[in-house]
N, C-alpha and C. Protein backbone atom coordinates (compact mmCIF):
# COMPACT_ATOMS: atom_id res chain seq x y z
N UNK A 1 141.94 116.99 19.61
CA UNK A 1 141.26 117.98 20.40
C UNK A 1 140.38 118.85 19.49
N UNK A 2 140.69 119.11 18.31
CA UNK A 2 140.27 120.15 17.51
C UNK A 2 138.94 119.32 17.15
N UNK A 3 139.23 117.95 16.46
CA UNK A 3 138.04 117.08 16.28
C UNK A 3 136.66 117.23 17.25
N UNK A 4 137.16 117.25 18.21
CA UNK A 4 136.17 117.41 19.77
C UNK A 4 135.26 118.30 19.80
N UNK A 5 135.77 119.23 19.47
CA UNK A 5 135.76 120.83 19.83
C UNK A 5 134.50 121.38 18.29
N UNK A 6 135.14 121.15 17.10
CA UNK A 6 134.74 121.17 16.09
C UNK A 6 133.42 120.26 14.60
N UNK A 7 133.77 119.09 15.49
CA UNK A 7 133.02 118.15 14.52
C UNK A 7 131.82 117.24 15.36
N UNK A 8 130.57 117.02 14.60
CA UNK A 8 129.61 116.86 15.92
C UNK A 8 129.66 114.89 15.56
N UNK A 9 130.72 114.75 14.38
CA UNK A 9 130.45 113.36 14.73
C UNK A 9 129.87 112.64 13.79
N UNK A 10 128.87 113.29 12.66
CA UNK A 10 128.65 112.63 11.74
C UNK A 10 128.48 112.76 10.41
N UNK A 11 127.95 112.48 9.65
CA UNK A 11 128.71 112.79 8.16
C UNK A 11 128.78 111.51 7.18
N UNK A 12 129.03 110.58 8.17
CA UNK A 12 129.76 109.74 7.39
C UNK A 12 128.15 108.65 6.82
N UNK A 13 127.14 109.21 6.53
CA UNK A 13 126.05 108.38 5.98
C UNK A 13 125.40 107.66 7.17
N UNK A 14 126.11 107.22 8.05
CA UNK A 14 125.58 105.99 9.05
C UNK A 14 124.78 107.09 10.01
N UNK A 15 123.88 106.41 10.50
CA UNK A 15 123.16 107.28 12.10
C UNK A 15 124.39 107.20 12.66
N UNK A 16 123.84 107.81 13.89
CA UNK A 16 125.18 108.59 14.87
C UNK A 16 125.01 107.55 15.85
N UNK A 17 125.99 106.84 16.56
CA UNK A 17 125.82 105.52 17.93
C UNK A 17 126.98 106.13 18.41
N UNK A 18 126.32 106.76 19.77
CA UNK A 18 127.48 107.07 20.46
C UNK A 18 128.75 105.81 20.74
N UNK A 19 129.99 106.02 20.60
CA UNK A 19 131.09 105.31 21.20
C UNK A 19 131.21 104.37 19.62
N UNK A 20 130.44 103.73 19.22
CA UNK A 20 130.41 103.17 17.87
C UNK A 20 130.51 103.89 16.87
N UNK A 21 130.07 105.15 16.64
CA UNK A 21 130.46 105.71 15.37
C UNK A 21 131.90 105.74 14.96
N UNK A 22 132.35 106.12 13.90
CA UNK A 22 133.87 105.98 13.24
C UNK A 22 134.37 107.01 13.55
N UNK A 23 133.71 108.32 13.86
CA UNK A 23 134.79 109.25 14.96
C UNK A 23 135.02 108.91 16.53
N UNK A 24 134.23 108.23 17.15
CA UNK A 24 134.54 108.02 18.50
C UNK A 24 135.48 106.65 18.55
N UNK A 25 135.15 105.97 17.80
CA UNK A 25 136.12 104.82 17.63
C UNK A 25 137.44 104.80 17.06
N UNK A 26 137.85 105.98 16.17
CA UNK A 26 139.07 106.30 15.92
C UNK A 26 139.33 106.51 17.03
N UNK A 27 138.77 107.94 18.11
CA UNK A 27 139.59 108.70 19.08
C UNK A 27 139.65 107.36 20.22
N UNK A 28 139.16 106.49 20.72
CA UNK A 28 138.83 105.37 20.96
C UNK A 28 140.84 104.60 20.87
N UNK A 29 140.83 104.15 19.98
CA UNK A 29 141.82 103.73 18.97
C UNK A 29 143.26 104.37 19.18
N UNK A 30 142.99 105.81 18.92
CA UNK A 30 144.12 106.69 19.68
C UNK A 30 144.33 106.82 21.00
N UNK A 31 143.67 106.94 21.78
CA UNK A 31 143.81 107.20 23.17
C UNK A 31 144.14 105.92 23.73
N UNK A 32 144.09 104.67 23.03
CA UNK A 32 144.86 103.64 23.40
C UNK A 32 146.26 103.58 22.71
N UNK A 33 146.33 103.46 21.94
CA UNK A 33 147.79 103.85 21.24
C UNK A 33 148.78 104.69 22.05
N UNK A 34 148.23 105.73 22.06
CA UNK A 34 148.63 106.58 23.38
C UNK A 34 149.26 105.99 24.71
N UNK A 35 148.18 105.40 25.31
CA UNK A 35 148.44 105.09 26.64
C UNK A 35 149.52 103.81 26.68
N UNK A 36 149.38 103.25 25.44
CA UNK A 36 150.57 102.04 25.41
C UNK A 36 152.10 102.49 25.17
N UNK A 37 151.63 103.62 24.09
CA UNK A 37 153.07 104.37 23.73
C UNK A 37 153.91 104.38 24.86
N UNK A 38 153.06 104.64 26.26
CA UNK A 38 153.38 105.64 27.27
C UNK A 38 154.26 104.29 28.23
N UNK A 39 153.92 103.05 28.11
CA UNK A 39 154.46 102.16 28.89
C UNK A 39 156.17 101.95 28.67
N UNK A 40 156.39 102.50 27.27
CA UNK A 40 157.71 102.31 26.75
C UNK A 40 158.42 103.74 27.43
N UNK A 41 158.07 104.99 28.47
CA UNK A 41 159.15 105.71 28.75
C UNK A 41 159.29 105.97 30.14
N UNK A 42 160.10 106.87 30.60
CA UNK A 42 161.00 107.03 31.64
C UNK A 42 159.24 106.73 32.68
N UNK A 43 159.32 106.12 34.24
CA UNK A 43 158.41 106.73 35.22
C UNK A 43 157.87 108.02 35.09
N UNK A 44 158.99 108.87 35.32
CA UNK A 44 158.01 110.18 34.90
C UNK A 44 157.20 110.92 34.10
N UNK A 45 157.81 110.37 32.72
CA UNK A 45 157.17 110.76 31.67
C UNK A 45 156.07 109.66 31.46
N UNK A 46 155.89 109.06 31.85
CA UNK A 46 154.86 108.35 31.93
C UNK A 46 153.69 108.48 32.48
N UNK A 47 154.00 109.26 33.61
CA UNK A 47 152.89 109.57 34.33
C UNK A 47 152.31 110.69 33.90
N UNK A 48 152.65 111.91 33.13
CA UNK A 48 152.94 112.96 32.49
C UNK A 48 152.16 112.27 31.12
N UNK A 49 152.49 111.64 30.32
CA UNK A 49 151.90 111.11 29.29
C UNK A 49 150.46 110.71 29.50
N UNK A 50 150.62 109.28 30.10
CA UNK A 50 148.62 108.98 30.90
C UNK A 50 148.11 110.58 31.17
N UNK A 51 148.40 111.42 32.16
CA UNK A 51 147.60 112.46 32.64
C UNK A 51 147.39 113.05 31.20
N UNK A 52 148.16 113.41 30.70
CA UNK A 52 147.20 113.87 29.19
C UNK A 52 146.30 113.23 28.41
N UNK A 53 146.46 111.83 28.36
CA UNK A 53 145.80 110.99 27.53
C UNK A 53 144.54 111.02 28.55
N UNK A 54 144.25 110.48 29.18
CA UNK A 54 143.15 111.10 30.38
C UNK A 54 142.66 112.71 30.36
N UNK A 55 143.74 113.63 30.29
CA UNK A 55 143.01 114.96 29.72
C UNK A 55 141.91 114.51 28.78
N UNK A 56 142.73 114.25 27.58
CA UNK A 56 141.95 114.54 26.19
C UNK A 56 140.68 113.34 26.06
N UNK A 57 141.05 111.78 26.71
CA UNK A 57 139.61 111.34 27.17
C UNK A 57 138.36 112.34 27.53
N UNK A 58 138.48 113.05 28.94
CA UNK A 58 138.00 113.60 29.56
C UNK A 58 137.46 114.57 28.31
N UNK A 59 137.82 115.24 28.05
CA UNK A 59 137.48 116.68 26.77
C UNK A 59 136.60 115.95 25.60
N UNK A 60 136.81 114.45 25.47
CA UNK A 60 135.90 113.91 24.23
C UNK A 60 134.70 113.13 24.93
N UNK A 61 134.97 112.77 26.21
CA UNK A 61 133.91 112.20 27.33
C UNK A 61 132.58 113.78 27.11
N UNK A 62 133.58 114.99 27.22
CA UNK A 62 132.70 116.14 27.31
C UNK A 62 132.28 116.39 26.20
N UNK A 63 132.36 116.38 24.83
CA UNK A 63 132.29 116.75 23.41
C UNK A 63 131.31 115.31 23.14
N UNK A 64 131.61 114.39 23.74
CA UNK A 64 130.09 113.69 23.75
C UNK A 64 129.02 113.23 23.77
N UNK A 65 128.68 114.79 24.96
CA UNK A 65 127.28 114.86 25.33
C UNK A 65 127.39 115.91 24.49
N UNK A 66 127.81 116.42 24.21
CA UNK A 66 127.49 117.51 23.14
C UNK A 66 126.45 117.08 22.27
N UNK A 67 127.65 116.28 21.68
CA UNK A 67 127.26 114.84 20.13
C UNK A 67 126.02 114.07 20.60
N UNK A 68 125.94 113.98 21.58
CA UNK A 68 124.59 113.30 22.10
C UNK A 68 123.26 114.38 21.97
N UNK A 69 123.40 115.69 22.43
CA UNK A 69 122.21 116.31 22.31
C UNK A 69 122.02 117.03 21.31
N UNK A 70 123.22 117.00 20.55
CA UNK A 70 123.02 117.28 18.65
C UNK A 70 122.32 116.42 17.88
N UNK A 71 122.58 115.13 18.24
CA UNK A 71 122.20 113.86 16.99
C UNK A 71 120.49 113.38 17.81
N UNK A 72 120.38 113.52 19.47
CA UNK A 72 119.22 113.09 19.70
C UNK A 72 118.10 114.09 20.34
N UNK A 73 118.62 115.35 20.61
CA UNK A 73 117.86 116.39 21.07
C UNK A 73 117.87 117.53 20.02
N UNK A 74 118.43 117.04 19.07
CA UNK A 74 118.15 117.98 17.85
C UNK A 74 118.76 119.83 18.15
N UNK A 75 119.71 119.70 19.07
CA UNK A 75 120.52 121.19 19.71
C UNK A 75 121.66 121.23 18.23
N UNK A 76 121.84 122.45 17.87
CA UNK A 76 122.71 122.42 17.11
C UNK A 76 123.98 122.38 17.07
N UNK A 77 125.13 121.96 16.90
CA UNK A 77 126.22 121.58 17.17
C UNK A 77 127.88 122.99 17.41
N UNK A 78 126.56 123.99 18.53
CA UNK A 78 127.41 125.05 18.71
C UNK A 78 127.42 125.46 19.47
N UNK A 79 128.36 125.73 20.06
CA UNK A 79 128.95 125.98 21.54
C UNK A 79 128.04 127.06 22.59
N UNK A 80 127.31 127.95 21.97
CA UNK A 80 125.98 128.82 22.81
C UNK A 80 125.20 128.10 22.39
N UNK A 81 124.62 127.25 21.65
CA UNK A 81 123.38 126.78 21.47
C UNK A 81 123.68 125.38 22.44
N UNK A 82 124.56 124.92 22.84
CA UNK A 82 124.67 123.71 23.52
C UNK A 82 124.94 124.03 25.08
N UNK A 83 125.48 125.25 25.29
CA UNK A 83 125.33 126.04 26.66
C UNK A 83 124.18 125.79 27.27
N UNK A 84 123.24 126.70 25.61
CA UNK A 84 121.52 126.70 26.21
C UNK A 84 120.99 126.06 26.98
N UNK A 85 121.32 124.76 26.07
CA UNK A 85 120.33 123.41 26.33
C UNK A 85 120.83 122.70 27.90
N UNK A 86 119.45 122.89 28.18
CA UNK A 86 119.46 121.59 29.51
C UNK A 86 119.66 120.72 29.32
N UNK A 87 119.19 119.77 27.92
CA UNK A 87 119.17 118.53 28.13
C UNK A 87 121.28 118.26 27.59
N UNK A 88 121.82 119.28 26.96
CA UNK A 88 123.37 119.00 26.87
C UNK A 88 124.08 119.03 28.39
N UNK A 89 123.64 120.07 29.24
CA UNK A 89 123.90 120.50 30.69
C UNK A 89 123.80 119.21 31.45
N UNK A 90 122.74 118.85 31.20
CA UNK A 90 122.07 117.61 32.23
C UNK A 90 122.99 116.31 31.65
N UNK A 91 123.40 115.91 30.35
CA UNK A 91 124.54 114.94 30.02
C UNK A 91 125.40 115.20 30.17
N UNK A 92 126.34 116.43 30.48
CA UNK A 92 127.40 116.77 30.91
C UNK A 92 127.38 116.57 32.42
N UNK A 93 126.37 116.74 33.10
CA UNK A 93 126.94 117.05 34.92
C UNK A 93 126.70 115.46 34.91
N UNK A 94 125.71 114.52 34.06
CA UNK A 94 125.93 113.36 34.62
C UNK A 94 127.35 112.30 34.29
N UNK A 95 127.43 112.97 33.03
CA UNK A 95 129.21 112.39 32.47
C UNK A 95 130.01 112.40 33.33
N UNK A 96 130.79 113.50 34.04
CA UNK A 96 131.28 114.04 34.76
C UNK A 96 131.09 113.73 36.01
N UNK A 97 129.95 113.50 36.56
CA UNK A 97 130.07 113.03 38.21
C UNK A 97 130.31 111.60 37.43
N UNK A 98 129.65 110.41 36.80
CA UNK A 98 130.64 109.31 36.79
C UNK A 98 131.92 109.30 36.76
N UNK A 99 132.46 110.12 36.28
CA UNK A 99 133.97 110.34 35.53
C UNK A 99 134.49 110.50 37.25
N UNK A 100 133.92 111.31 38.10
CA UNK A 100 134.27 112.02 39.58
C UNK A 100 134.21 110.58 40.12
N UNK A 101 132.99 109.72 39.74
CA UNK A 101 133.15 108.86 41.15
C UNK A 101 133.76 107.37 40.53
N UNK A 102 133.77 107.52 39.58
CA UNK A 102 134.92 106.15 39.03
C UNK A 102 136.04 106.48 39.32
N UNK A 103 137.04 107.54 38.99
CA UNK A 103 138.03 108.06 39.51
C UNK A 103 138.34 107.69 41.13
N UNK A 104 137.48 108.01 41.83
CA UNK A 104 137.46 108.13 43.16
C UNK A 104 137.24 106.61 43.84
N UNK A 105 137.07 105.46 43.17
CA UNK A 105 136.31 104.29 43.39
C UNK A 105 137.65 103.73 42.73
N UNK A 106 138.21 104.04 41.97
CA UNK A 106 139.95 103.28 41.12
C UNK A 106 140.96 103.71 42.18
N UNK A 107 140.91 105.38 42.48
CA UNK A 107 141.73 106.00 43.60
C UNK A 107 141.28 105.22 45.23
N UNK A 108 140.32 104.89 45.65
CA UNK A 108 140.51 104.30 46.79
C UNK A 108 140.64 102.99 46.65
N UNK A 109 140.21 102.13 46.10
CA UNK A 109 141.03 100.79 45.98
C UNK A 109 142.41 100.43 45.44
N UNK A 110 143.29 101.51 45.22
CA UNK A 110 144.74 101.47 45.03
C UNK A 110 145.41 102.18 45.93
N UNK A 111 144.11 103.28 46.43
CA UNK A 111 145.26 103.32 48.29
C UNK A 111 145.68 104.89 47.30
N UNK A 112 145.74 105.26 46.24
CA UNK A 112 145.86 106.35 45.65
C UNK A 112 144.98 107.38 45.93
N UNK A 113 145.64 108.26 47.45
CA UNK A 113 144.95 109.52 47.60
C UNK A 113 145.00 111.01 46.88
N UNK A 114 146.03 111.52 46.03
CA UNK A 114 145.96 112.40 45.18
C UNK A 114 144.80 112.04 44.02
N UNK A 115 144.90 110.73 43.63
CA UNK A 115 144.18 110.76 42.46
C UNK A 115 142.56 110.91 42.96
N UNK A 116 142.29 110.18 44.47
CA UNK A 116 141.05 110.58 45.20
C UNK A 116 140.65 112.00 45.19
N UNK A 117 141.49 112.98 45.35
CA UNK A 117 140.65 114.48 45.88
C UNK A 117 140.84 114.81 44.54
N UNK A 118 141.67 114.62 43.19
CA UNK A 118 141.11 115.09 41.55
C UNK A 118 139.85 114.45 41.43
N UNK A 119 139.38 113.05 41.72
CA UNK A 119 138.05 113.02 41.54
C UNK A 119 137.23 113.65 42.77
N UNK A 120 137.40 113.84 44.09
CA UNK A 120 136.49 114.65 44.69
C UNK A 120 136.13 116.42 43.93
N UNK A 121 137.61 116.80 43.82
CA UNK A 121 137.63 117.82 42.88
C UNK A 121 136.63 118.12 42.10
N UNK A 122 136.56 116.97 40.81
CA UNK A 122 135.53 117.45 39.98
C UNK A 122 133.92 117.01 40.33
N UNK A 123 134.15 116.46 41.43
CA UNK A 123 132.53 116.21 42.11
C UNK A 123 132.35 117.20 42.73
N UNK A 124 133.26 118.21 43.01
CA UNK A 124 132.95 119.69 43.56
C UNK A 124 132.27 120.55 42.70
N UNK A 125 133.11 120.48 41.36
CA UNK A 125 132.83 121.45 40.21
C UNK A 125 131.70 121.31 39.46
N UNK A 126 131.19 119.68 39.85
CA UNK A 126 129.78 119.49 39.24
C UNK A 126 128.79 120.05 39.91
N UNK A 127 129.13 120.03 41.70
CA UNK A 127 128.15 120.67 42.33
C UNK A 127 127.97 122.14 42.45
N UNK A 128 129.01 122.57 41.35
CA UNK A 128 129.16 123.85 41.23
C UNK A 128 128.38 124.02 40.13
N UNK A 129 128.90 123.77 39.72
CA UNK A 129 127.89 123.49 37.81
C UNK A 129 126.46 123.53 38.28
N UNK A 130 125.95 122.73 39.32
CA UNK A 130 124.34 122.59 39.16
C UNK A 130 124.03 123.85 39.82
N UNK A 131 124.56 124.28 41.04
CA UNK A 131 124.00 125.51 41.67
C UNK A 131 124.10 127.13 40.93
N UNK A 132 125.03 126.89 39.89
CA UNK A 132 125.50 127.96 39.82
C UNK A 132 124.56 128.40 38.35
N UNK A 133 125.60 127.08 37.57
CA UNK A 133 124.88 127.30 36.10
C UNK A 133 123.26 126.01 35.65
N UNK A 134 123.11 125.41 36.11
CA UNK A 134 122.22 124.31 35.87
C UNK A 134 120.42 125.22 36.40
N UNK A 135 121.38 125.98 38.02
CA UNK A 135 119.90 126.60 38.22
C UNK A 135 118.89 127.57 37.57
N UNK A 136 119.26 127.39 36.58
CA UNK A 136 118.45 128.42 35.60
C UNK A 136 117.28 127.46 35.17
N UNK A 137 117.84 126.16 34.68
CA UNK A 137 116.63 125.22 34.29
C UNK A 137 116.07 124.51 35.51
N UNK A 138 115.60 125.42 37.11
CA UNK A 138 115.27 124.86 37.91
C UNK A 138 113.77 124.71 37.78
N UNK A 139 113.38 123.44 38.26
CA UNK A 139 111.53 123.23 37.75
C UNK A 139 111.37 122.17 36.82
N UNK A 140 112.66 122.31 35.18
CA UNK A 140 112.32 120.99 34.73
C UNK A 140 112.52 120.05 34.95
N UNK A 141 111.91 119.05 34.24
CA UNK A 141 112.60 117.64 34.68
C UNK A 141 113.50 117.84 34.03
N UNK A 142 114.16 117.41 33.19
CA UNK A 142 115.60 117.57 33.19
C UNK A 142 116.52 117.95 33.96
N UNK A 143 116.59 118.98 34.78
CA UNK A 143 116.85 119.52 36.36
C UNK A 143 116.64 119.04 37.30
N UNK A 144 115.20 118.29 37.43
CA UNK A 144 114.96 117.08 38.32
C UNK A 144 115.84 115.96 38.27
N UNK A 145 115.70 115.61 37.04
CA UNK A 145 116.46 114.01 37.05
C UNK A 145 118.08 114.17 37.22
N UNK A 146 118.36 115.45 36.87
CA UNK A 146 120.05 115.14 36.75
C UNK A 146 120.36 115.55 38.50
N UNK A 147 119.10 116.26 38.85
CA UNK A 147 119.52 116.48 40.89
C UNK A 147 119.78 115.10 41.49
N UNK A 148 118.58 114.35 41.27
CA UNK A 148 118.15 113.07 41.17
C UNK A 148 119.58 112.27 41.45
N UNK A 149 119.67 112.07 40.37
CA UNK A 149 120.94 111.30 39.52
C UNK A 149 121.88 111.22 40.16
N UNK A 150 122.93 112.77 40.71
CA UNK A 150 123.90 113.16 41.05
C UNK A 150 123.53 113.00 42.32
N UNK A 151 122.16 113.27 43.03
CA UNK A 151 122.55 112.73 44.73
C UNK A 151 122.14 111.30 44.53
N UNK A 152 121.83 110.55 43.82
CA UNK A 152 122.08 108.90 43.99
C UNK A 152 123.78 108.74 43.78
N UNK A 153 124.30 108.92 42.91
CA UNK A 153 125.75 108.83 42.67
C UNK A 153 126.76 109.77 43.17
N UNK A 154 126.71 110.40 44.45
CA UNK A 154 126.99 111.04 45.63
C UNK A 154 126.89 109.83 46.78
N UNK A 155 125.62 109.14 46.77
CA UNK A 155 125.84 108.51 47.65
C UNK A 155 126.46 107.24 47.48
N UNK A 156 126.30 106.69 46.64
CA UNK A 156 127.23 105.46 45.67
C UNK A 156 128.68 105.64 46.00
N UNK A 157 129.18 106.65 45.84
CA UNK A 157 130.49 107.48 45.86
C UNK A 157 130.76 107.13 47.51
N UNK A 158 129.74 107.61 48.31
CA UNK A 158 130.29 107.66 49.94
C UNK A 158 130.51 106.15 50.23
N UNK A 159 129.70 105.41 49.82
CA UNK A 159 129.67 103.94 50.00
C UNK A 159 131.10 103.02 49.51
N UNK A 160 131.18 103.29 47.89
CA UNK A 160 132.45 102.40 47.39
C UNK A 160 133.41 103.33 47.57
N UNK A 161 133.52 104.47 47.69
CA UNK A 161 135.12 105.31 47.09
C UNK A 161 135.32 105.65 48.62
N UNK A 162 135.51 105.31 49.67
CA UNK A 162 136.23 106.11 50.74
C UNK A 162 137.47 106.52 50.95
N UNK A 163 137.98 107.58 51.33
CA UNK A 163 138.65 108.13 51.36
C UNK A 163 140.43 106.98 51.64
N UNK A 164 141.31 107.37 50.88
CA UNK A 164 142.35 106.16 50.93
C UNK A 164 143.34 107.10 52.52
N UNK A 165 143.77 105.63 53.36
CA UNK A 165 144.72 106.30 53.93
C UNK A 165 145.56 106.83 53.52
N UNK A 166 146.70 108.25 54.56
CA UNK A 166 147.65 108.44 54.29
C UNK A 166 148.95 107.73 54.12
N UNK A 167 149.49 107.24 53.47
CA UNK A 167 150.48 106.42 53.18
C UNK A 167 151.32 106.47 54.69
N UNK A 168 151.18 106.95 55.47
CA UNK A 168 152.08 106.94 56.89
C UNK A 168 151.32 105.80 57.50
N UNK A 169 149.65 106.30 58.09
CA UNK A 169 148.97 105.28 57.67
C UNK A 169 148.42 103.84 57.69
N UNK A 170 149.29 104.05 56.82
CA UNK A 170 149.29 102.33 55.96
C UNK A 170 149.06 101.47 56.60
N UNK A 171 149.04 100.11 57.01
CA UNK A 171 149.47 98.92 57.54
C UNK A 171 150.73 98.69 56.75
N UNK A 172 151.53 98.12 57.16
CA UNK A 172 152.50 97.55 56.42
C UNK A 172 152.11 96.11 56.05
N UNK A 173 153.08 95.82 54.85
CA UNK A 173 152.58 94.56 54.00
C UNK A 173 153.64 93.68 54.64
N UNK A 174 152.56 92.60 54.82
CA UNK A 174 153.92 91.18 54.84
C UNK A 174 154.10 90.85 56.08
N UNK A 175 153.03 91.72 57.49
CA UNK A 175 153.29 91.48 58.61
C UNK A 175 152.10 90.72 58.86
N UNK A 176 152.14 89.78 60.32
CA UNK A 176 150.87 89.64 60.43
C UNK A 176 151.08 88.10 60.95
């Protein structure tokens, strides 16, 4: 987490490739380690385990666009200076609504409705994000394209991710 938070990623001589560099591919590396660890304990703690490992995905998914508009928009690798920037804003709300509608597209084809409204959830908070904090850079493109973006993958979302029945519901299996 501290890595995330703290280090923009490069250093190590090589250009910066997102997901390929040797810091994203360590955390990469770990967060699988992790999630396998997690197959060896109790149901509950298991589920408890993934949801963190999925936290801290999520937090380096976000510390990515960071790393992205440090190494290619030339923003400096600090937390008000990456606020600033639209073009970090505009890779974050688009990270994040994928993150919302993959979630939501895994959650309705497993019939998994809690995990559906955490990704409607954060497709809320993105549309919060644009009205609230994004509208400051209203006019650029950058603002354009990420409106753009997010109502194409809004509607993508209505199409594959529909809402899963309530397990009452259900059909039952095995009849028929």
């Amino acid at each position: 987490m501290w890595g995330n938070l703290g280090l923009s990623g490069g250093g190590s001589g090589l250009p910066y490739l997102p997901v390929l560099s040797v810091f994203d591919l360590i955390q990469g590396i770990g967060f699988a380690a992790l999630w396998h660890a997690a197959r060896h304990l109790a149901p509950a703690q298991r589920g408890v385990s993934r949801t963190g490992v999925m936290a801290l995905a999520f937090l380096w998914l976000s510390a990515l666009a960071g790393r992205l508009a440090h190494h290619f928009g030339g923003v400096p690798f600090e937390l008000s200076a990456l606020l600033a920037s639209s073009l970090f804003q505009a890779v974050l709300t688009l990270f994040w609504m994928v993150t919302a509608i993959a979630t939501m597209i895994h959650a309705s084809r497993r019939c998994l409705r809690q995990q559906w409204f955490v990704g409607f959830a954060l497709l809320a908070v993105v549309g919060g994000k644009l009205l609230f904090f994004d509208a400051s850079g209203r006019g650029t493109v950058t603002w354009t394209l990420t409106l753009i973006g997010v109502a194409l993958l809004v509607l993508a979302a209505s199409y594959f991710a529909p809402l899963p029945p309530r397990a009452a519901a259900m059909p039952e299996q095995g009849r028929g």
